[in-house]
C-alpha atoms as a PDB file:
ATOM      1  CA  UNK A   1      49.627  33.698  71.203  1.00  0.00           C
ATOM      2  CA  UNK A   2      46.630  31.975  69.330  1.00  0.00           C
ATOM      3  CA  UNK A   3      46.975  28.426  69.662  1.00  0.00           C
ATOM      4  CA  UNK A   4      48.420  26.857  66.407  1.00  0.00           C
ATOM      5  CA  UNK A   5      50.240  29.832  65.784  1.00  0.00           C
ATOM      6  CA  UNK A   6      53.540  30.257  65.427  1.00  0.00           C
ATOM      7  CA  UNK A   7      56.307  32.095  65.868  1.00  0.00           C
ATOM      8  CA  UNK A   8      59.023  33.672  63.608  1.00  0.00           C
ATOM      9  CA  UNK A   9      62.722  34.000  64.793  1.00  0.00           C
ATOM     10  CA  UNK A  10      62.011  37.182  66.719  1.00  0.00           C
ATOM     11  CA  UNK A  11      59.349  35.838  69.380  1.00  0.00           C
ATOM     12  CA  UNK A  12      56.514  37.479  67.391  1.00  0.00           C
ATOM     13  CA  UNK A  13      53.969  35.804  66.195  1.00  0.00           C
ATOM     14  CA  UNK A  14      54.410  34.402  61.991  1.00  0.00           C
ATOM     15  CA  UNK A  15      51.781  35.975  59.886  1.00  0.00           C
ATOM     16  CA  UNK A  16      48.494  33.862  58.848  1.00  0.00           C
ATOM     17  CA  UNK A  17      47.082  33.920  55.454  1.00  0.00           C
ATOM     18  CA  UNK A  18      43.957  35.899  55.390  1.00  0.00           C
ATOM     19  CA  UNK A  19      40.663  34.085  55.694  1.00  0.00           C
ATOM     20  CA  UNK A  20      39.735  32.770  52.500  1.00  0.00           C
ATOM     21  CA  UNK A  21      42.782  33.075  50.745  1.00  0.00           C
ATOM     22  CA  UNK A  22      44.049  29.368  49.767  1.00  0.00           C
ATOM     23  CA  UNK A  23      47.203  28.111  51.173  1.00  0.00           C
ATOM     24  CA  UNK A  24      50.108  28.546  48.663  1.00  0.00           C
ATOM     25  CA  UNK A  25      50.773  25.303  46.079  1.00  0.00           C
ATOM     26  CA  UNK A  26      53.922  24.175  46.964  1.00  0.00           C
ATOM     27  CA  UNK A  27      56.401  21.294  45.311  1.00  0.00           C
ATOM     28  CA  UNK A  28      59.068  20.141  47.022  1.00  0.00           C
ATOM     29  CA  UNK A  29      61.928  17.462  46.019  1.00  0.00           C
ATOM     30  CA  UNK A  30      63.145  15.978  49.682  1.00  0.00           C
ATOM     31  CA  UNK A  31      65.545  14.074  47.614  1.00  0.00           C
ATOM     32  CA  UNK A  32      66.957  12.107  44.549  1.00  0.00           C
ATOM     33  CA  UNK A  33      68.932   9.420  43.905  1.00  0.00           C
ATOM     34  CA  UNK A  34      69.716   6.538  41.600  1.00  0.00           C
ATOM     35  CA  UNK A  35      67.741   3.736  42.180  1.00  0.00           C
ATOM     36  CA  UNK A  36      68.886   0.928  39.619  1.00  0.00           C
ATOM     37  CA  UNK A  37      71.923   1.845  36.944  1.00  0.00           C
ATOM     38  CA  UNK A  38      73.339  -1.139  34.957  1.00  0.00           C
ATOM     39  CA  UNK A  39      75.679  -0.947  32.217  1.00  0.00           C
ATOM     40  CA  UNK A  40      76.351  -3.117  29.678  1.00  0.00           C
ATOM     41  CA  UNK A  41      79.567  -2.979  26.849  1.00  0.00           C
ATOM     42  CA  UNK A  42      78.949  -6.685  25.886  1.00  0.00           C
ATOM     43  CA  UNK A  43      81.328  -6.583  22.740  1.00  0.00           C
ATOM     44  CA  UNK A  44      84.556  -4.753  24.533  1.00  0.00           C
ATOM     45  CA  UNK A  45      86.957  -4.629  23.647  1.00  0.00           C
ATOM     46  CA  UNK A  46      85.929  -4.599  20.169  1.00  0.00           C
ATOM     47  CA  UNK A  47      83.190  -2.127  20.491  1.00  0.00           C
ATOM     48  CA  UNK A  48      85.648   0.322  21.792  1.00  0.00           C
ATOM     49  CA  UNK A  49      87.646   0.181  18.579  1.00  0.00           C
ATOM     50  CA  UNK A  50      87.268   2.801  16.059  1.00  0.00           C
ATOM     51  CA  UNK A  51      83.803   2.353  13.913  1.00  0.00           C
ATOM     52  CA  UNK A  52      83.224   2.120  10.278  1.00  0.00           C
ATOM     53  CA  UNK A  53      80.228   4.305  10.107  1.00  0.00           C
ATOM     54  CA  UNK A  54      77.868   6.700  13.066  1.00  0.00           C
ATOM     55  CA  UNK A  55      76.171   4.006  15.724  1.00  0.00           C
ATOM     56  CA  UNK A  56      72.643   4.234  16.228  1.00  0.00           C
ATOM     57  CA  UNK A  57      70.966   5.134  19.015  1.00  0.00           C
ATOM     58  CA  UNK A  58      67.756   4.021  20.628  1.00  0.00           C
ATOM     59  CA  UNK A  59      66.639   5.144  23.970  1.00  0.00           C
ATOM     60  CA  UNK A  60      62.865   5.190  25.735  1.00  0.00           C
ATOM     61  CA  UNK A  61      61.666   7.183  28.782  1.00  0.00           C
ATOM     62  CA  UNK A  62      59.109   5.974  31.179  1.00  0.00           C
ATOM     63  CA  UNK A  63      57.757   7.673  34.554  1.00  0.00           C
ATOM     64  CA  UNK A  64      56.070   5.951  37.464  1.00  0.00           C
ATOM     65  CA  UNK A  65      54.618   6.986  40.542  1.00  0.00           C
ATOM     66  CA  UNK A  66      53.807   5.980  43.173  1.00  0.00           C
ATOM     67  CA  UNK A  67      52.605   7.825  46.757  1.00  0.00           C
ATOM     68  CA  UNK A  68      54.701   6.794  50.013  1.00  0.00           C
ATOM     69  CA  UNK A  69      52.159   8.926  52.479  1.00  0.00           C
ATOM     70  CA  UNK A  70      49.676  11.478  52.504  1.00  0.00           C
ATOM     71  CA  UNK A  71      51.641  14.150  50.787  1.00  0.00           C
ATOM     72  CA  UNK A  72      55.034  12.057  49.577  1.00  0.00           C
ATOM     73  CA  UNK A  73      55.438  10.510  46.335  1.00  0.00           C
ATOM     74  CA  UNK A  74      58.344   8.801  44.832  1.00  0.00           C
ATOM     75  CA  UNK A  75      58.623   9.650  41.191  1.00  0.00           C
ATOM     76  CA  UNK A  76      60.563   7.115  39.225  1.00  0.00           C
ATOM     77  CA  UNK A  77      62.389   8.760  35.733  1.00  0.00           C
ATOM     78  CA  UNK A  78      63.618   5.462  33.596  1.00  0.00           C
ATOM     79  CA  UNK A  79      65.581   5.799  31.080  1.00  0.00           C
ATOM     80  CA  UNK A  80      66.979   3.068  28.427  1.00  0.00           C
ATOM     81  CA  UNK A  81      69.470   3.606  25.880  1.00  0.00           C
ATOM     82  CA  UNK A  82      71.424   1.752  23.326  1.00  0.00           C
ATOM     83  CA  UNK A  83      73.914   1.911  21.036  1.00  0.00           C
ATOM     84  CA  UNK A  84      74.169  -0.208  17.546  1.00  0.00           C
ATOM     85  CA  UNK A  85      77.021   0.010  15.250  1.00  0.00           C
ATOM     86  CA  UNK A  86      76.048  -2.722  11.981  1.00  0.00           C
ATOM     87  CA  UNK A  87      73.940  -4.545  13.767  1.00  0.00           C
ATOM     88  CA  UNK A  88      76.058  -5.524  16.637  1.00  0.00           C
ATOM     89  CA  UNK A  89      75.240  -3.816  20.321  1.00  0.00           C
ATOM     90  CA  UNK A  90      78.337  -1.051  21.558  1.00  0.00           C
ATOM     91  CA  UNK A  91      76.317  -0.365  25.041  1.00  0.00           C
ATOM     92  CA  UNK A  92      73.413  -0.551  26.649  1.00  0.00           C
ATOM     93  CA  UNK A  93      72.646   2.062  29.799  1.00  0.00           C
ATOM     94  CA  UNK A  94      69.485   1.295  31.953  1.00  0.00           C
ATOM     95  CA  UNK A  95      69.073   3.820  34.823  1.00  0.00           C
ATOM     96  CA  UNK A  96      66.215   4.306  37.143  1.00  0.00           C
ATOM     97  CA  UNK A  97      66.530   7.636  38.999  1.00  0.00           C
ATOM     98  CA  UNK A  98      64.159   8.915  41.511  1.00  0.00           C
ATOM     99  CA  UNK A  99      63.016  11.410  43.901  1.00  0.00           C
ATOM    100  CA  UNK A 100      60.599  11.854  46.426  1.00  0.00           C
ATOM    101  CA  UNK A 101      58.693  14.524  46.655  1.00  0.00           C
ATOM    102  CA  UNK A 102      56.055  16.694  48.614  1.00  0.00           C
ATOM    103  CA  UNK A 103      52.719  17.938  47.552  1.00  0.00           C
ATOM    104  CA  UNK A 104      50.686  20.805  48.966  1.00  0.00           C
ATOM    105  CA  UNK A 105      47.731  22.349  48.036  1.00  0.00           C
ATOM    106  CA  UNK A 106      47.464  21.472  44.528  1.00  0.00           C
ATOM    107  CA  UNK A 107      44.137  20.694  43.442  1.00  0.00           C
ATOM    108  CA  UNK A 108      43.533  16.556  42.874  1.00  0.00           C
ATOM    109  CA  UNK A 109      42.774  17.543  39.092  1.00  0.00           C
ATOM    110  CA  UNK A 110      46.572  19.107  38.550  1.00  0.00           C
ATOM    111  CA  UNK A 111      48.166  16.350  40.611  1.00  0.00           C
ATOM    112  CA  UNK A 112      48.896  13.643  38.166  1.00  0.00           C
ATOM    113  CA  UNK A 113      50.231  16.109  36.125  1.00  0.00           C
ATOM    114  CA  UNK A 114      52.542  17.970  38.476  1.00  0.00           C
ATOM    115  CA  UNK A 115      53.976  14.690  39.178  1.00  0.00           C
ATOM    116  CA  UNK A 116      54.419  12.832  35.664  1.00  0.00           C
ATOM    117  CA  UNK A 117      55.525  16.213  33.769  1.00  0.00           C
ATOM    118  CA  UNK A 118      56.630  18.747  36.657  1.00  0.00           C
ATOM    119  CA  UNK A 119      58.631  16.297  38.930  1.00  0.00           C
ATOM    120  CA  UNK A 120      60.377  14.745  35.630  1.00  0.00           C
ATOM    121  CA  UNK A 121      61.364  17.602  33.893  1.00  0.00           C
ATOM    122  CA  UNK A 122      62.985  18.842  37.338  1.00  0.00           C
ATOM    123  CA  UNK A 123      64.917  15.657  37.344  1.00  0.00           C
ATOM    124  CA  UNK A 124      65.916  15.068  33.943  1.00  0.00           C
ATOM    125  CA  UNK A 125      69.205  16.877  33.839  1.00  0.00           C
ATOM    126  CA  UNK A 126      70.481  15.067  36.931  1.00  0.00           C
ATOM    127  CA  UNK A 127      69.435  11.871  35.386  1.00  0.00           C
ATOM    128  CA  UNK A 128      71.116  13.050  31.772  1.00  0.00           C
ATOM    129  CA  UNK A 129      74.158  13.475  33.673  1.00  0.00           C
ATOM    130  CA  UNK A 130      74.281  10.254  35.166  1.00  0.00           C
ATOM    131  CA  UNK A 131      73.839   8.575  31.465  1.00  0.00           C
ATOM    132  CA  UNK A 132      76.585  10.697  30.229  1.00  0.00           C
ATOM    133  CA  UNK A 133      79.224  10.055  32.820  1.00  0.00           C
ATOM    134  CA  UNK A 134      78.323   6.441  32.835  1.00  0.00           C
ATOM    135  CA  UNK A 135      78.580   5.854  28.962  1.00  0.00           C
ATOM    136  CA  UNK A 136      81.998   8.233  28.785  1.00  0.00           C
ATOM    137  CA  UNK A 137      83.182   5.945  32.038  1.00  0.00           C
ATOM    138  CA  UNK A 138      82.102   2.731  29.892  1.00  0.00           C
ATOM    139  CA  UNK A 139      84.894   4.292  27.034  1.00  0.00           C
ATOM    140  CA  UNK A 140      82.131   5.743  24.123  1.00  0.00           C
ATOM    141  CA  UNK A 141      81.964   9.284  24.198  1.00  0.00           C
ATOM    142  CA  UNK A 142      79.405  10.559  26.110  1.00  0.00           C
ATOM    143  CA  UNK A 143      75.604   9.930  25.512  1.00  0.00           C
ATOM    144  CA  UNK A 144      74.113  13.646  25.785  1.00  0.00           C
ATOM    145  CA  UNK A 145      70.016  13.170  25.786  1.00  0.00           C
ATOM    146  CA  UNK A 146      68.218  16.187  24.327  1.00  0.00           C
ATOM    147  CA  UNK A 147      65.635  17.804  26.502  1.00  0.00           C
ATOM    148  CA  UNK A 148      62.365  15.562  26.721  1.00  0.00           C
ATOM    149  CA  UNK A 149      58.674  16.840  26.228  1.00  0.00           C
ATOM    150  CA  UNK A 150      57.191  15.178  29.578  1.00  0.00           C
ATOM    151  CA  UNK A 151      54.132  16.243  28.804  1.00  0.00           C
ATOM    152  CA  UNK A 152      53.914  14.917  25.301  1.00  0.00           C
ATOM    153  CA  UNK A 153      54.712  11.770  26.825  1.00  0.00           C
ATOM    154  CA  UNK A 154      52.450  12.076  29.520  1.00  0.00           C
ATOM    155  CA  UNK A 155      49.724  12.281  26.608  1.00  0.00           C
ATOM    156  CA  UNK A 156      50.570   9.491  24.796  1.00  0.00           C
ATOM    157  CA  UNK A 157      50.723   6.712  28.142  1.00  0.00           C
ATOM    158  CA  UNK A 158      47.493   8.222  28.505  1.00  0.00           C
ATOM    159  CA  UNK A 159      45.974   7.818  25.249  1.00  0.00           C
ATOM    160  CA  UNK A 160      47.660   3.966  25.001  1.00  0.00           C
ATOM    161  CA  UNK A 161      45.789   2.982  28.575  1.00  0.00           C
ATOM    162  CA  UNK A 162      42.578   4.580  26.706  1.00  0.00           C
ATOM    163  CA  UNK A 163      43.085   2.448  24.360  1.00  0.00           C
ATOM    164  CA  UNK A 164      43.824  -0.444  26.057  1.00  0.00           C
ATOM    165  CA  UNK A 165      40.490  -0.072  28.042  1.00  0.00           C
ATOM    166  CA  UNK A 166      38.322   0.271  25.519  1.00  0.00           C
ATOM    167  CA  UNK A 167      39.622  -2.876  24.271  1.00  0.00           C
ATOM    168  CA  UNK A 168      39.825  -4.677  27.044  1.00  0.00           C
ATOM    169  CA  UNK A 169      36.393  -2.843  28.175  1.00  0.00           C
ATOM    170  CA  UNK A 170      34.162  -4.767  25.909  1.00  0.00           C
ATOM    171  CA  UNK A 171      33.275  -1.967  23.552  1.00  0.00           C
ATOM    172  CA  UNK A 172      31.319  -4.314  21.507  1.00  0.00           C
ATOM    173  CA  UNK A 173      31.559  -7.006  19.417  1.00  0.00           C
ATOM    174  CA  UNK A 174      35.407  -8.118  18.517  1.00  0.00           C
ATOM    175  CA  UNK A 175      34.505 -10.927  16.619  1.00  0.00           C
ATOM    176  CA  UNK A 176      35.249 -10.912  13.032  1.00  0.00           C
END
């Protein structure tokens, strides 16, 4: 057997890409889990009482990244949500959910996108569970987060740190 070759379950030796062909992209989630959830139902018992009118929601997303070895990453979905019924807070939900994931063979220019949009949207209905068993657990009925656009958001975190640096950069003259 060539050396660094391997072997598949029957003794023979596993097949090799042809030379030249790139090695296969690959995106893999070792694992997930919830690393911060707090809730808060500062008014209860009150809040659980019945409501004169619809609450209001508010809720914002955030990802973060951040590389734990040549190939790992630990992707961080957060997720904040509240509820206000006349003016007066019914819940608030803070969860950080995460997983940490492996990268092959995906070209440096796809990367940041792969793992701000791609590991996310993967994620997201774990992490929408979590929000709606934890807000139906807190007594409200449960908090059921549409679908997000990753990428839109992606976009806009990007455009905001463009801005900021151009700012910040110096761009010219920010006297008035």
């Amino acid at each position: 057997m060539a050396q660094g070759a391997t072997a598949n379950g029957n003794g023979q030796p596993a097949a090799q890409p042809p030379a030249g062909d790139p090695a296969p992209q690959q995106l893999l989630i070792n694992g997930q889990y919830i690393k911060d959830l707090s809730f808060e139902n500062p008014r209860a018992p009150q809040s659980l009482m019945q409501q004169a009118g619809p609450p209001n929601f508010e809720f914002n997303v955030d990802v973060t990244v951040q590389g734990v070895g040549s190939e790992n990453y630990e992707v961080v979905l957060i997720i904040n949500a509240s509820a206000k019924a006349q003016n007066e807070t019914l819940f608030v939900v803070e969860l950080a959910y995460a997983a940490i994931v492996t990268v092959r063979n995906v070209p440096q220019q796809m990367l940041g996108a792969v793992l701000v949009i791609e590991v996310p949207r993967l994620i997201f209905p774990f992490a929408r569970n979590i929000i709606a068993e934890t807000t139906r657990d807190g007594g409200f009925p449960p908090l059921m987060l549409n679908p997000i656009d990753f990428a839109e958001i992606a976009r806009r975190k990007a455009a905001a740190e463009q801005a900021a640096a151009t700012v910040s950069g110096g761009g010219g003259d920010a006297t008035a």
